[in-house]
PDB file of N, CA and C in Angstrom:
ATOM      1  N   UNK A   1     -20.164  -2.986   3.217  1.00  0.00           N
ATOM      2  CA  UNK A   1     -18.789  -3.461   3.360  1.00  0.00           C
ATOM      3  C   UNK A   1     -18.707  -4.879   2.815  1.00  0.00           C
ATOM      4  N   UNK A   2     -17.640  -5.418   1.781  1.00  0.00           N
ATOM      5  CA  UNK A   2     -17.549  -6.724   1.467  1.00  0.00           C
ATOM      6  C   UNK A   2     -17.090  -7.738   2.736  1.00  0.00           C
ATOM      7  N   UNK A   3     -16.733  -7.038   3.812  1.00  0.00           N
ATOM      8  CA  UNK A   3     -16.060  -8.284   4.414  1.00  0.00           C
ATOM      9  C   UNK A   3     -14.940  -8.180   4.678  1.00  0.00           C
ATOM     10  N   UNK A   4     -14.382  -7.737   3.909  1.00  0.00           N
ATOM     11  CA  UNK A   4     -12.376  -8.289   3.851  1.00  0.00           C
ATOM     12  C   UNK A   4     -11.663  -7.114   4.959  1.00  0.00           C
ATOM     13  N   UNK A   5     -11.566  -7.748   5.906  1.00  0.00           N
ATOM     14  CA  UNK A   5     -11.016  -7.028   6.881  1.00  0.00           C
ATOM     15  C   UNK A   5      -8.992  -7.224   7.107  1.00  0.00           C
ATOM     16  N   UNK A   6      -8.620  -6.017   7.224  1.00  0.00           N
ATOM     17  CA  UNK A   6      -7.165  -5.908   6.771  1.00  0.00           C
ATOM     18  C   UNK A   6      -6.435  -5.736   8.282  1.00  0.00           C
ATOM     19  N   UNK A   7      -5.702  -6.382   7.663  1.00  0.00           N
ATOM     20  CA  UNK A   7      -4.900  -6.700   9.296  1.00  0.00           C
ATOM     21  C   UNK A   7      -3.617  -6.782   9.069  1.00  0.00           C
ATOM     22  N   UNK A   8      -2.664  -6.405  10.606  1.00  0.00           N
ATOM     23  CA  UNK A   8      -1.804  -5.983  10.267  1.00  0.00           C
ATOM     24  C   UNK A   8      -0.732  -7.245   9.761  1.00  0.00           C
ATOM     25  N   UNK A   9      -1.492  -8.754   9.681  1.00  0.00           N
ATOM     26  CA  UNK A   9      -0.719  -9.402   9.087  1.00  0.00           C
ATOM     27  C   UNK A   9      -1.363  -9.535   7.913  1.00  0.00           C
ATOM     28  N   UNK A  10      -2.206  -9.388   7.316  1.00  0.00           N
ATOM     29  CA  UNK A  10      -2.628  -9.409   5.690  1.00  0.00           C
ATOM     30  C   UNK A  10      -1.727  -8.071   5.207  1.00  0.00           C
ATOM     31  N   UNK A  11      -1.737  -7.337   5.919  1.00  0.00           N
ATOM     32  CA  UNK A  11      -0.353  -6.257   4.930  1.00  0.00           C
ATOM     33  C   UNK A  11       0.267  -7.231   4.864  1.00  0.00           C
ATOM     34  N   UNK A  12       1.155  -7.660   6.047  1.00  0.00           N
ATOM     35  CA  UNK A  12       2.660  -8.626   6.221  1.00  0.00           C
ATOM     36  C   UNK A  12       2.738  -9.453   5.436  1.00  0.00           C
ATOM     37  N   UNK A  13       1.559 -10.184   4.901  1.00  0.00           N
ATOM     38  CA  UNK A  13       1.423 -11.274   3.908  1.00  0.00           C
ATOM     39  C   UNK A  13       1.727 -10.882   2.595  1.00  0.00           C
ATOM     40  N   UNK A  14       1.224  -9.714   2.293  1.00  0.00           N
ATOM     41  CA  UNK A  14       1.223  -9.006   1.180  1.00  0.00           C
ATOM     42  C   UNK A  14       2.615  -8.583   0.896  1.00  0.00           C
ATOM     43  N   UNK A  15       2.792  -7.699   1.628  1.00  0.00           N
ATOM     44  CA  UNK A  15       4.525  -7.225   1.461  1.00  0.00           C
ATOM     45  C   UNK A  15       5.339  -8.324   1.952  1.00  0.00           C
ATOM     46  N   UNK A  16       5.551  -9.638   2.570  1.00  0.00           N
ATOM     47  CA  UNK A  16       5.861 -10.737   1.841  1.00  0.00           C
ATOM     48  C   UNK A  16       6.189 -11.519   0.749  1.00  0.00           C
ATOM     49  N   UNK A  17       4.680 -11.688   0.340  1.00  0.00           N
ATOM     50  CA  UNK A  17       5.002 -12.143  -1.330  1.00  0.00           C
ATOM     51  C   UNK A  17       5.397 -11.090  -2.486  1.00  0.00           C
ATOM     52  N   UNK A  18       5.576  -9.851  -2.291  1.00  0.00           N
ATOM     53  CA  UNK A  18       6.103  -9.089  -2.857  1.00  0.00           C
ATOM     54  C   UNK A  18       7.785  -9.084  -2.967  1.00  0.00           C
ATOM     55  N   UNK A  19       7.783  -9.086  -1.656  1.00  0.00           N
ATOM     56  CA  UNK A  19       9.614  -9.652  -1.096  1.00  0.00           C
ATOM     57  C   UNK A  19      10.149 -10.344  -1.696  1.00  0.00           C
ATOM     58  N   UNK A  20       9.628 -11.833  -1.909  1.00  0.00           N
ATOM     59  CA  UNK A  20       9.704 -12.816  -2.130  1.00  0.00           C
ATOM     60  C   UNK A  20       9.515 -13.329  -3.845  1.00  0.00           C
ATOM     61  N   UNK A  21       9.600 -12.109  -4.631  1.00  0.00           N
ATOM     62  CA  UNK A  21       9.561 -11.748  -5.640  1.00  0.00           C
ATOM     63  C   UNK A  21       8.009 -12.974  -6.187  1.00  0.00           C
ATOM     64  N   UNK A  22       6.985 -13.266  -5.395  1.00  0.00           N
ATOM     65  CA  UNK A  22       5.819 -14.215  -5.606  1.00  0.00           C
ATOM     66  C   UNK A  22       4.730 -12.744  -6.286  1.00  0.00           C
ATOM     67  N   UNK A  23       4.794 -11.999  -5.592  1.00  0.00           N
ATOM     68  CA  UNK A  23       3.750 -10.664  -6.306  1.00  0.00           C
ATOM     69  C   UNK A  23       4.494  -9.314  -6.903  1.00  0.00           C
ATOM     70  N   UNK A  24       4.282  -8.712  -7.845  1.00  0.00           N
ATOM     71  CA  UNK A  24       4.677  -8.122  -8.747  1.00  0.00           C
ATOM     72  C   UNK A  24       4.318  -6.855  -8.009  1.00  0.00           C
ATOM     73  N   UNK A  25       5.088  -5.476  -8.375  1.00  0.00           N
ATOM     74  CA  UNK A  25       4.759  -4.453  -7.735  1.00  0.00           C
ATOM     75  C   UNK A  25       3.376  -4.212  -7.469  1.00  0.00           C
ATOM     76  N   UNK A  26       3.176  -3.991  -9.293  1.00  0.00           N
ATOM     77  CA  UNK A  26       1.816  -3.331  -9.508  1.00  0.00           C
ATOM     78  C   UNK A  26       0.703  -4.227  -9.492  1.00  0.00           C
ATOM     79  N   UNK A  27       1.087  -5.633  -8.687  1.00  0.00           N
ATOM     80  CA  UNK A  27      -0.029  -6.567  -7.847  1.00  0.00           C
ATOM     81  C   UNK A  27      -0.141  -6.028  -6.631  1.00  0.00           C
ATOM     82  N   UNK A  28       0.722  -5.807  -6.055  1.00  0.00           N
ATOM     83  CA  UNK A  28       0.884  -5.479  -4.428  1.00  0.00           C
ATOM     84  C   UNK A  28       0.807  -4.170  -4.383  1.00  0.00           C
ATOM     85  N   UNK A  29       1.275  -2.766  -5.391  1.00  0.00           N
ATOM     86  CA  UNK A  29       0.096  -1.351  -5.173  1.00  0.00           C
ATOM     87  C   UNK A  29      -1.297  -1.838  -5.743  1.00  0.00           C
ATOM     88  N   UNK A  30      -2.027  -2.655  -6.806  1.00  0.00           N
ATOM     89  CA  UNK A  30      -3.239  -2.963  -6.797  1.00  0.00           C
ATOM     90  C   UNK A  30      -4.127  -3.053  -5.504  1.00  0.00           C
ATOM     91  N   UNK A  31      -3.168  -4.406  -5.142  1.00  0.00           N
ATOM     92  CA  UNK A  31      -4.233  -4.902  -3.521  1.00  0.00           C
ATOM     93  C   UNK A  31      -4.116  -3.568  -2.757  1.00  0.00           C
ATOM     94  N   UNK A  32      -3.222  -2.708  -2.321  1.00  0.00           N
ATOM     95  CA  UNK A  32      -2.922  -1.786  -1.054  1.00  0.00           C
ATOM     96  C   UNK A  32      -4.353  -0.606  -1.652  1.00  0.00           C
ATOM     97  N   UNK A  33      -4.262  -0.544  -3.225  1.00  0.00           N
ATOM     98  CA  UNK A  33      -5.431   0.708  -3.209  1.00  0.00           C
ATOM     99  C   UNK A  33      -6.803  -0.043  -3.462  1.00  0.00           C
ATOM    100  N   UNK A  34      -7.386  -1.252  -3.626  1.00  0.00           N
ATOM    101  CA  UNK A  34      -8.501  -1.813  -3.096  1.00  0.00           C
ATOM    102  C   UNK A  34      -8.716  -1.710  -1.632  1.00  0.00           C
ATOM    103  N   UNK A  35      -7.466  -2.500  -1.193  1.00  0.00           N
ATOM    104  CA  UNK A  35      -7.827  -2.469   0.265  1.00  0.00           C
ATOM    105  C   UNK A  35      -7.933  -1.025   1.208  1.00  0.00           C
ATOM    106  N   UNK A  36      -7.897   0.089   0.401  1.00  0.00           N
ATOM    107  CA  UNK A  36      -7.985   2.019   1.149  1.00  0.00           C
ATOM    108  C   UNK A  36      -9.336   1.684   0.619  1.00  0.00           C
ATOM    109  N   UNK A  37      -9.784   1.352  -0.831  1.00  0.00           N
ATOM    110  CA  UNK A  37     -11.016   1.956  -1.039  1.00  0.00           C
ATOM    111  C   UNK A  37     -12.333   0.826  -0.516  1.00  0.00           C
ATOM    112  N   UNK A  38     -11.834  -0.665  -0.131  1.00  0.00           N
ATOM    113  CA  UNK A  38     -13.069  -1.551  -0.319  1.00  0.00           C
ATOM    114  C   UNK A  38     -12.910  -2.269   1.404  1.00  0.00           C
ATOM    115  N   UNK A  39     -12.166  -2.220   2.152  1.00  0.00           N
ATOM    116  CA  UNK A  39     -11.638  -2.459   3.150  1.00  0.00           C
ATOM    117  C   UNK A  39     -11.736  -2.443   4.614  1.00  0.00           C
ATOM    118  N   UNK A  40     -11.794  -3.253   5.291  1.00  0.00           N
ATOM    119  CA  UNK A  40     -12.195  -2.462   6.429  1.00  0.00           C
ATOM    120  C   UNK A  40     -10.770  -3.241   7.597  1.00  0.00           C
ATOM    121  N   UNK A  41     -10.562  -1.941   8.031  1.00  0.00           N
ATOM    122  CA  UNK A  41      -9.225  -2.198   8.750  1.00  0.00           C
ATOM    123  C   UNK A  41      -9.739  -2.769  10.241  1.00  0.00           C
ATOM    124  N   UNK A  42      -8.545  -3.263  10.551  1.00  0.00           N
ATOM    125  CA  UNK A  42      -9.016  -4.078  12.406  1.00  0.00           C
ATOM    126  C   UNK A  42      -9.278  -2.704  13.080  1.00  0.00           C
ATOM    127  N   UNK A  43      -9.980  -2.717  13.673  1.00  0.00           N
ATOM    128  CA  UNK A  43     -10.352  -1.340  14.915  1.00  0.00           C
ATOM    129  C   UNK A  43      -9.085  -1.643  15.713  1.00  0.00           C
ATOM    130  N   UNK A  44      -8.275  -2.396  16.450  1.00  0.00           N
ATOM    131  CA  UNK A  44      -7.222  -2.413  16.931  1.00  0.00           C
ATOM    132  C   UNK A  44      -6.441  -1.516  16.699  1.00  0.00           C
ATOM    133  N   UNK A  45      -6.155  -1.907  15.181  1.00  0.00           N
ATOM    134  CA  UNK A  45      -5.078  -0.616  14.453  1.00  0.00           C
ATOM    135  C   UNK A  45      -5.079   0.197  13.678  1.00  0.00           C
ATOM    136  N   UNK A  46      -5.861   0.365  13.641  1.00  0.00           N
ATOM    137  CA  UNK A  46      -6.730   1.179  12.308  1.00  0.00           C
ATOM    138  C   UNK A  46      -5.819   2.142  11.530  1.00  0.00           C
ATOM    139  N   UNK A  47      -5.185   3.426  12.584  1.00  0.00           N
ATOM    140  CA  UNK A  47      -4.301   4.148  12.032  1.00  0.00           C
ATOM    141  C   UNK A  47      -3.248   3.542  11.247  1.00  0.00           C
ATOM    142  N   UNK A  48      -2.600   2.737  11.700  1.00  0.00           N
ATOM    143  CA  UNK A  48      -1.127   2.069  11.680  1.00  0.00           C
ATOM    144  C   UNK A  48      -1.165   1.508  10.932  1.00  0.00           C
ATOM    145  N   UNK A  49      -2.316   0.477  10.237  1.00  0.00           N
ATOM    146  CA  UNK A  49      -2.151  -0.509   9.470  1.00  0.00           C
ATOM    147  C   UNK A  49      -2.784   0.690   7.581  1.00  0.00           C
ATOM    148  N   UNK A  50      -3.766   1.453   8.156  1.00  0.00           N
ATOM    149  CA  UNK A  50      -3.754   2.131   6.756  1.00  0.00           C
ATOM    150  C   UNK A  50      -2.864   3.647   6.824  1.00  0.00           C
ATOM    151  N   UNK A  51      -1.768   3.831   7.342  1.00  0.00           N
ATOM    152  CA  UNK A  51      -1.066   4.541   7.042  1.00  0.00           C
ATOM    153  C   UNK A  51       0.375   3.427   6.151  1.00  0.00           C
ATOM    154  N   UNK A  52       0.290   2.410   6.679  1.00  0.00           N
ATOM    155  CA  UNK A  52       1.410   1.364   5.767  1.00  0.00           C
ATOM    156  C   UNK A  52       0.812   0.626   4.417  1.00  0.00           C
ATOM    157  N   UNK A  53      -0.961   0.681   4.390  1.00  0.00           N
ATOM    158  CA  UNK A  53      -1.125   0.233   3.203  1.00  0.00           C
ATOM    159  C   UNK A  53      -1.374   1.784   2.244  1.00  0.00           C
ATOM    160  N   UNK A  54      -1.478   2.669   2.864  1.00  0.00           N
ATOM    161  CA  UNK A  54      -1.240   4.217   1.980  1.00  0.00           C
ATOM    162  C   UNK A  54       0.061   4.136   1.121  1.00  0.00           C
ATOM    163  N   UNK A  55       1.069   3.816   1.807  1.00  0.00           N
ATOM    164  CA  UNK A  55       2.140   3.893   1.193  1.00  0.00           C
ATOM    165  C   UNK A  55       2.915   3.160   0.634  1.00  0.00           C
ATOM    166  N   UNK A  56       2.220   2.110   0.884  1.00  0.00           N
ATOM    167  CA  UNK A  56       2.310   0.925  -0.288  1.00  0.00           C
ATOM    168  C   UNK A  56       1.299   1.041  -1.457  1.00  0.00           C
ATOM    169  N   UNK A  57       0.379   1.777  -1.382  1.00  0.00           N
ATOM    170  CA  UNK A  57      -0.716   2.071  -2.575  1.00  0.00           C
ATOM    171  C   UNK A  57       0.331   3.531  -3.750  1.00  0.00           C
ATOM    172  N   UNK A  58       0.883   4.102  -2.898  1.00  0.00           N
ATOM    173  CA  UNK A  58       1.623   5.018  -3.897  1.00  0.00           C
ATOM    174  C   UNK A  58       2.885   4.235  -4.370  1.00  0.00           C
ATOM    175  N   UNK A  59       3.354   3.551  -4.069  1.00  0.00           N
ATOM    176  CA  UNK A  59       4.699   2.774  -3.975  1.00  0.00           C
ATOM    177  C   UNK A  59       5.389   3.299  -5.707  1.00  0.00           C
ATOM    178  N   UNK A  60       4.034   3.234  -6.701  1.00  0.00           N
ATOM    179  CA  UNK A  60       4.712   2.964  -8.220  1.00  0.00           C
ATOM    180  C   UNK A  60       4.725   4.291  -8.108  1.00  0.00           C
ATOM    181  N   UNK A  61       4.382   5.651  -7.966  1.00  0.00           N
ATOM    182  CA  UNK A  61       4.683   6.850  -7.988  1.00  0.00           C
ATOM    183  C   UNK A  61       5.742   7.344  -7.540  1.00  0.00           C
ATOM    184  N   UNK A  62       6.012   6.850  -6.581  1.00  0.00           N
ATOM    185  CA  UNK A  62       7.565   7.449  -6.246  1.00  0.00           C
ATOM    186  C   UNK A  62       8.763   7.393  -7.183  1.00  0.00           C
ATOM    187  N   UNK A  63       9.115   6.622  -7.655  1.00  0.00           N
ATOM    188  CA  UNK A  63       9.776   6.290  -8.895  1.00  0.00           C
ATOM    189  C   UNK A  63       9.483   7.597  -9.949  1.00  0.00           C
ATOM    190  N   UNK A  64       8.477   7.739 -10.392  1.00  0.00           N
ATOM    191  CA  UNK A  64       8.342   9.190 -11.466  1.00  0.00           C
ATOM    192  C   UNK A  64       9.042  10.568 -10.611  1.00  0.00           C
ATOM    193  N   UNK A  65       8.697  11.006  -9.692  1.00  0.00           N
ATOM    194  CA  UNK A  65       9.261  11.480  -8.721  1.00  0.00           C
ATOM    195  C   UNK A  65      10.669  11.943  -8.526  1.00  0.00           C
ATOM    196  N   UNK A  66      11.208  13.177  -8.724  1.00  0.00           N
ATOM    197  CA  UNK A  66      12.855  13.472  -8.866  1.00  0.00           C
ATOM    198  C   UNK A  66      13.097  13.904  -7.233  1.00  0.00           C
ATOM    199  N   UNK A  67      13.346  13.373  -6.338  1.00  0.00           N
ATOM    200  CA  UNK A  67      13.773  13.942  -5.338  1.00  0.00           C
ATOM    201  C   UNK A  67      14.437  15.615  -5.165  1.00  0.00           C
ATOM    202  N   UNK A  68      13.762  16.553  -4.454  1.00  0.00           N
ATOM    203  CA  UNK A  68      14.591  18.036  -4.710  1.00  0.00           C
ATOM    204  C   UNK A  68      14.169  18.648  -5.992  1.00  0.00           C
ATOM    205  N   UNK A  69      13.370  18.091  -6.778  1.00  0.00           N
ATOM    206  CA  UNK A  69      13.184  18.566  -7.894  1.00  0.00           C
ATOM    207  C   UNK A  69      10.858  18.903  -7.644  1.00  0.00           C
ATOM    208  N   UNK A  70      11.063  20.631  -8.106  1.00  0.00           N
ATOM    209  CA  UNK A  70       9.919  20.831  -8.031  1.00  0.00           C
ATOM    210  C   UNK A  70       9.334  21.249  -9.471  1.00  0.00           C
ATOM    211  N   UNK A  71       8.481  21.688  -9.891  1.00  0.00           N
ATOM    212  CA  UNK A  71       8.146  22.586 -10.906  1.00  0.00           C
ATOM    213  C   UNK A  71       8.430  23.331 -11.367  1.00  0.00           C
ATOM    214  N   UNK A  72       8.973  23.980 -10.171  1.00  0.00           N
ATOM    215  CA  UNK A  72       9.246  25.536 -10.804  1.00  0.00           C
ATOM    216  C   UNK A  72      11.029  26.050 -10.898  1.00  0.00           C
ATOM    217  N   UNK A  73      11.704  24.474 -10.651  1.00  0.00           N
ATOM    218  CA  UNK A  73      13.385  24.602 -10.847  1.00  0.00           C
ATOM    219  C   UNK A  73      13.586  24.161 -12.116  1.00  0.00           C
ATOM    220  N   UNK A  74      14.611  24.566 -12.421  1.00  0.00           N
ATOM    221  CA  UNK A  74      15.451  24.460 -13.399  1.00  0.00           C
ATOM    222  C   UNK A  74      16.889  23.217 -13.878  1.00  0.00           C
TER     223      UNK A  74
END
């Protein structure tokens, strides 16, 4: 493990400067899919805090994404 332990205010920090137009999307999905793969979450919250950096790691995918729209419609 490197160390870098993720907490539920290092998300907050993160999606912060994202807010705050200081970090760029695809800075802030960068950090969210390091921090799933290199990371180690607080045992406190473990669930909670990597179910909000999950979905901040897909964040730029949703956008490609047609709502209601599958494969196999027309």
């Amino acid at each position: 493990m490197n160390g870098n332990l993720i907490t539920r205010e290092t998300a907050a920090d993160q999606l912060s400067a994202y807010l705050r137009h200081e970090l760029p999307l695809a800075g802030l999905v960068a950090w969210a899919e390091s921090a799933l793969m290199d990371g180690e979450f607080n045992p406190a919250h473990p669930p909670t805090i990597r179910d909000v950096v999950a979905r901040i790691g897909v964040a730029d995918v949703r956008a490609l994404a047609s709502p209601g729209k599958t494969a196999n419609s027309s």
